[in-house]
Protein backbone atom coordinates (compact mmCIF):
# COMPACT_ATOMS: atom_id res chain seq x y z
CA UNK A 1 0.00 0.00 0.00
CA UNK A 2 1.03 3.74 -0.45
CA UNK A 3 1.59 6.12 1.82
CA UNK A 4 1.51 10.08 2.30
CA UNK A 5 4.61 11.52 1.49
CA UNK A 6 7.02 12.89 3.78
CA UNK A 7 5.07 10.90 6.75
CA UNK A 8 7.50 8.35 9.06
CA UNK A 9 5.19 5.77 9.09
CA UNK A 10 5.80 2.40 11.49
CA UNK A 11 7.64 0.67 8.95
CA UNK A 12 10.23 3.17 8.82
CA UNK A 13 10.71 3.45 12.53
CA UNK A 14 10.78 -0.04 12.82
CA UNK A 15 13.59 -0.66 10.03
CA UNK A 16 15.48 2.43 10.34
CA UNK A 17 15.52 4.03 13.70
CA UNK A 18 16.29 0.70 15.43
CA UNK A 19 19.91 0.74 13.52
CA UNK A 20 20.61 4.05 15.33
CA UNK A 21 23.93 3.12 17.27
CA UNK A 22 24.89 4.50 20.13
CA UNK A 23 28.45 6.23 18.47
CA UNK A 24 26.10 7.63 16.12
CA UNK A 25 24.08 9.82 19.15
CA UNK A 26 26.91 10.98 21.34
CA UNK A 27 29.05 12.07 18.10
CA UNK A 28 25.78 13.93 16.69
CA UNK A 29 25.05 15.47 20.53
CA UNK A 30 28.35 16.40 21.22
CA UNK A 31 28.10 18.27 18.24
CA UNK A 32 25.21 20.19 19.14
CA UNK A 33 26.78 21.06 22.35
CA UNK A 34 29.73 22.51 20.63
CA UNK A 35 27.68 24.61 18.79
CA UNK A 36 25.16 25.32 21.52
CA UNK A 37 27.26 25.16 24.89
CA UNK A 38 26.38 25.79 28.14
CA UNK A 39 25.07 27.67 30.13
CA UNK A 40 24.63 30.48 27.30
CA UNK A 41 22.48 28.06 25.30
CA UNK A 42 20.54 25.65 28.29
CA UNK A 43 16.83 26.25 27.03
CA UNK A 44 17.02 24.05 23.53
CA UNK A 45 13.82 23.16 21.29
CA UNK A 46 14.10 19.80 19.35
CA UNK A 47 11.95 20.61 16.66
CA UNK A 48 10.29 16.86 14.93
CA UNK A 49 12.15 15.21 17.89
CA UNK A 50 10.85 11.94 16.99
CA UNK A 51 11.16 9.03 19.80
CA UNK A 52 13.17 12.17 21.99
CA UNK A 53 16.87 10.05 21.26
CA UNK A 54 18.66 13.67 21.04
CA UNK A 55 16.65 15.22 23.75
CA UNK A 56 16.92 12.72 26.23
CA UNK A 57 20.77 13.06 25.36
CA UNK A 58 20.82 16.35 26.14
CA UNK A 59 18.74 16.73 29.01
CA UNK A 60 21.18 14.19 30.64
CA UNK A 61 23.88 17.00 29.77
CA UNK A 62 22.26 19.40 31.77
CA UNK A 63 20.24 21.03 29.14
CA UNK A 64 16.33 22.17 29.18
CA UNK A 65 14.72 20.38 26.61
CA UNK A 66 11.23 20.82 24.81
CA UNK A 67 10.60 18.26 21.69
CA UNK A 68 7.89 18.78 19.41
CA UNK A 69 6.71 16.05 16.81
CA UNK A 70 3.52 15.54 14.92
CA UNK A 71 3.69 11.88 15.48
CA UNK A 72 1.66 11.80 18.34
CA UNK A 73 2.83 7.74 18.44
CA UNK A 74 6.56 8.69 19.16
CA UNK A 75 5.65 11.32 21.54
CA UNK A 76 3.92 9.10 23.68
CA UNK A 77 7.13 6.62 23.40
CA UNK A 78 8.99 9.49 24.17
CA UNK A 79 7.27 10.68 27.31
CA UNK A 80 7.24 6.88 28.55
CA UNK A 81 10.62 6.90 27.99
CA UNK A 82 11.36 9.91 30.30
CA UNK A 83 14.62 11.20 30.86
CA UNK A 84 13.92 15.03 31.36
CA UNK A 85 12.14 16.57 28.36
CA UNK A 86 8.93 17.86 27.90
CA UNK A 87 6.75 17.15 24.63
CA UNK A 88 4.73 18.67 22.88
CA UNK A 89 2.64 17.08 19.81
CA UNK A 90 2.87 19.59 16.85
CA UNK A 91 2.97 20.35 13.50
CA UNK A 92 6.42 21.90 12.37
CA UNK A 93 4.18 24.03 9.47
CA UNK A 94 2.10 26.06 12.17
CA UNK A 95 3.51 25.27 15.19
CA UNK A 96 5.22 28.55 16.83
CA UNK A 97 6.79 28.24 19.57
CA UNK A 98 6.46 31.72 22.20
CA UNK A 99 9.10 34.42 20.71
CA UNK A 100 12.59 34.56 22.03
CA UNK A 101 11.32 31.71 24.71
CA UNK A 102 14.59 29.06 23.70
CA UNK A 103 18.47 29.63 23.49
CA UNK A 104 18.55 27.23 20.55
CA UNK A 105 16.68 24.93 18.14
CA UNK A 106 17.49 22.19 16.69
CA UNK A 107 16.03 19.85 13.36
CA UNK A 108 17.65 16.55 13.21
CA UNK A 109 17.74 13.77 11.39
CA UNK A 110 17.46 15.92 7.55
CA UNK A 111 13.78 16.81 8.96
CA UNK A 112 13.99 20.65 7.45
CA UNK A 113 12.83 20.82 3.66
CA UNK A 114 10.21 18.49 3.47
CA UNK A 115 7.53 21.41 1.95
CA UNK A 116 7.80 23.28 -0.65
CA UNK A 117 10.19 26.58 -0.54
CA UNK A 118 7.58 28.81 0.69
CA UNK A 119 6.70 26.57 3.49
CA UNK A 120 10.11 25.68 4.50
CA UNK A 121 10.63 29.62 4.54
CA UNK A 122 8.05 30.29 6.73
CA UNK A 123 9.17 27.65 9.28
CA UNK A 124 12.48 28.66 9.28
CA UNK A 125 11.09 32.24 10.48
CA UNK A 126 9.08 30.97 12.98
CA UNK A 127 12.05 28.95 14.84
CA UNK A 128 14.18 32.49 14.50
CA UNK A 129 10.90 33.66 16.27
CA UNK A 130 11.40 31.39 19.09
CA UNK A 131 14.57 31.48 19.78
CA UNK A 132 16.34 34.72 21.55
CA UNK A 133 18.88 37.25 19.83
CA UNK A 134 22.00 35.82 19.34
CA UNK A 135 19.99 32.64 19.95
CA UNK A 136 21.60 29.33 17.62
CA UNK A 137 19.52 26.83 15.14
CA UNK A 138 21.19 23.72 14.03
CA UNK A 139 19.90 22.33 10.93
CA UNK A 140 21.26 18.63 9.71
CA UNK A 141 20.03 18.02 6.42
CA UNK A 142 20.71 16.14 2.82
CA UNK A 143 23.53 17.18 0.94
CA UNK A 144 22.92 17.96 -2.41
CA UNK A 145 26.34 17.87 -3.55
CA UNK A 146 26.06 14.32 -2.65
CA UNK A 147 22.79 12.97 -4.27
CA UNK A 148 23.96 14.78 -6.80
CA UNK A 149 26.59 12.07 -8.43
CA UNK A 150 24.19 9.49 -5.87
CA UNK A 151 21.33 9.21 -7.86
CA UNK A 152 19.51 5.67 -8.68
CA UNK A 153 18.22 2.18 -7.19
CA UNK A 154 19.85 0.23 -4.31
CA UNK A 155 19.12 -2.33 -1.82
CA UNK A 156 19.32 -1.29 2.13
CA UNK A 157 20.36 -3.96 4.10
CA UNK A 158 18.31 -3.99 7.62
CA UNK A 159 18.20 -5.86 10.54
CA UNK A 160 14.79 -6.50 9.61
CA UNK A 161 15.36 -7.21 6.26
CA UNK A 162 16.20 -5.42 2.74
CA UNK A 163 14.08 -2.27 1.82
CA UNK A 164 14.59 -1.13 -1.94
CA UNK A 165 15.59 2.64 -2.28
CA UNK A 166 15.43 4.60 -5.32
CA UNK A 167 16.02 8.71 -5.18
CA UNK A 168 16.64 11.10 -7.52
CA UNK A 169 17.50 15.23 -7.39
CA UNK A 170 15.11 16.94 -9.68
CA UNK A 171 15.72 20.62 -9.44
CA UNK A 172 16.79 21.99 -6.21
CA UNK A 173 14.39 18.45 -4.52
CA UNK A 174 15.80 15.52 -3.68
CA UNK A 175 12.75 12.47 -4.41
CA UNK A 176 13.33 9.13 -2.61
CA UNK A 177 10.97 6.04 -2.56
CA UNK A 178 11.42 2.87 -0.36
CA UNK A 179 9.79 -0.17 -0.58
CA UNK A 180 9.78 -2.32 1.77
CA UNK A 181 9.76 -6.90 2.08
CA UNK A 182 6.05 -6.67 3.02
CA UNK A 183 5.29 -4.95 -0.11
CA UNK A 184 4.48 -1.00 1.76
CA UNK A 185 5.97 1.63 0.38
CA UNK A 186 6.39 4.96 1.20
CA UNK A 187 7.76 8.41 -0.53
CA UNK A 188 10.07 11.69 0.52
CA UNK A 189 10.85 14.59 -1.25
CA UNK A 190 13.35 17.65 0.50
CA UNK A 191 14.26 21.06 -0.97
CA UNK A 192 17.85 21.04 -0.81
CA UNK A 193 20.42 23.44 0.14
CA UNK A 194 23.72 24.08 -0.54
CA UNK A 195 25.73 26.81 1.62
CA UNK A 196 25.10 29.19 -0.83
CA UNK A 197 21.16 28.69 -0.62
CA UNK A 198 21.31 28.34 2.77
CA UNK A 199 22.86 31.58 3.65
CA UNK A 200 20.14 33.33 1.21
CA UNK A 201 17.57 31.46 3.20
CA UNK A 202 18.92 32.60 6.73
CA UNK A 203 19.14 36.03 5.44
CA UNK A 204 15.40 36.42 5.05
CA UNK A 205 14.75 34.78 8.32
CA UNK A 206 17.05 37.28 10.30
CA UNK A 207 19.45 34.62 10.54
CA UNK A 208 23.19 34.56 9.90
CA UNK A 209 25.33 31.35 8.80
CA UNK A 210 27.91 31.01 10.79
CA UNK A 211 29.05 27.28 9.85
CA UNK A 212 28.14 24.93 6.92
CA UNK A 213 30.06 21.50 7.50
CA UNK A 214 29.72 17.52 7.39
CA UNK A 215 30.45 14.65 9.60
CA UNK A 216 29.52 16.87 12.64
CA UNK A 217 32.26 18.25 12.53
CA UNK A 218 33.07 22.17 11.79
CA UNK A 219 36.15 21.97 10.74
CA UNK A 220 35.34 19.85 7.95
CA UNK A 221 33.59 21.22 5.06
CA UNK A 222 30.95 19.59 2.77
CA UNK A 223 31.60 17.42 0.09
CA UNK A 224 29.92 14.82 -2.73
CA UNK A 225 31.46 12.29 0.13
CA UNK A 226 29.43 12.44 2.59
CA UNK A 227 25.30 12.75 2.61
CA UNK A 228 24.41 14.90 5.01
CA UNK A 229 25.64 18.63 6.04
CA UNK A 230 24.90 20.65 9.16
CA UNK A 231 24.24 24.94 8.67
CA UNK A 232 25.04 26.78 12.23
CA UNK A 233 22.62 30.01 11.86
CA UNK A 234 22.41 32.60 14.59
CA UNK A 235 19.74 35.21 15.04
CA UNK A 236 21.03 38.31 14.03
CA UNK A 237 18.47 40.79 16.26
């Protein structure tokens, strides 16, 4: 059966997030605390926080942590899971979160770009909203410069078995559809950014790009090698 793009339904939990490792999470938190240290930055928003795996890593850090998510499903596993955050169940295209209430805010996971550019404008300017001046946002996206020469079919190897990818960049969107052994499959699209885009984007939000980089790492600038890039933006006023 088909599904609703852009939605993370069960199957993709279930095949995907359960391969997180646990190298993966500290390398990607310890990132966001180098870019967000405390205690100048201790009131962070998680924005579609999912099952809460960064919040709950940073609430153990010492950090104040609010994670929104439309999946009302993974927000209830979150809350049972505990660990210090609060939740909220919300839409990322109208939620706003109370102006200059958080330090920082964070999209993880290449959650940011999923509408089209209009849409993804307007939610940018609603996280500057809610976070204070000089406030941070940390955005971990899709690299275009990577799906660029990455284009075409492939298997992905699970625990759970082998789902069949195929993506392709069309314009400035990335398209990917999975399908998976039982037969469900299910469809993403993201506007992409490269640095360049990205900067004219946090321009118009009141934002400035301070760092564009890969591997979590800011020392290490994006490449075709690797897919996914983080953008550093600070709020300007």
């Amino acid at each position: 059966m088909g599904a609703e793009p852009n939605v993370y339904s069960r199957n993709w939990f279930d095949f995907f997030h359960a391969g997180i490792d646990d190298a993966r999470s500290v390398r990607e938190t310890q990132f966001i605390c180098r870019c967000a240290p405390l205690p100048e930055f201790r009131k962070i928003l998680d924005v579609c926080c999912g099952m809460g795996r960064h919040a709950r890593a940073l609430s153990s850090r010492g950090y104040s942590i609010v994670g929104a998510d439309r999946d009302a499903d993974a927000i209830a596993q979150a809350r049972d899971l505990g660990g210090g955050p609060s939740y909220v169940v919300a839409d990322m295209r109208n939620y706003q979160p109370e102006a200059n209430a958080f330090d920082a805010a964070i999209v993880m996971g290449q959650s940011f770009g999923h509408f089209d550019a209009k849409t993804n404008r307007d939610i940018l300017r609603r996280l500057a909203d809610g976070v204070r001046k000089r406030g941070r946002i940390i955005l971990d996206l899709w690299n275009p410069e990577f799906f660029t020469v990455h284009q075409g079919d492939r298997e992905l190897k699970t625990e759970r078995g082998t789902v069949q990818e195929s993506k392709r960049v069309g314009g400035s969107r990335l398209f990917v559809q999975l399908k998976y052994p039982n037969g469900n499959r299910e469809q993403f699209e993201w506007q992409l950014f490269s640095p360049t885009e990205m900067n004219q984007l946090a321009s118009s939000a009141g934002l400035a790009l301070l760092v564009s980089c890969s591997g979590f790492d800011a020392t290490s600038l994006p490449s075709s090698a690797n897919p996914r890039i983080q953008f550093l933006l600070e709020r300007a006023t």
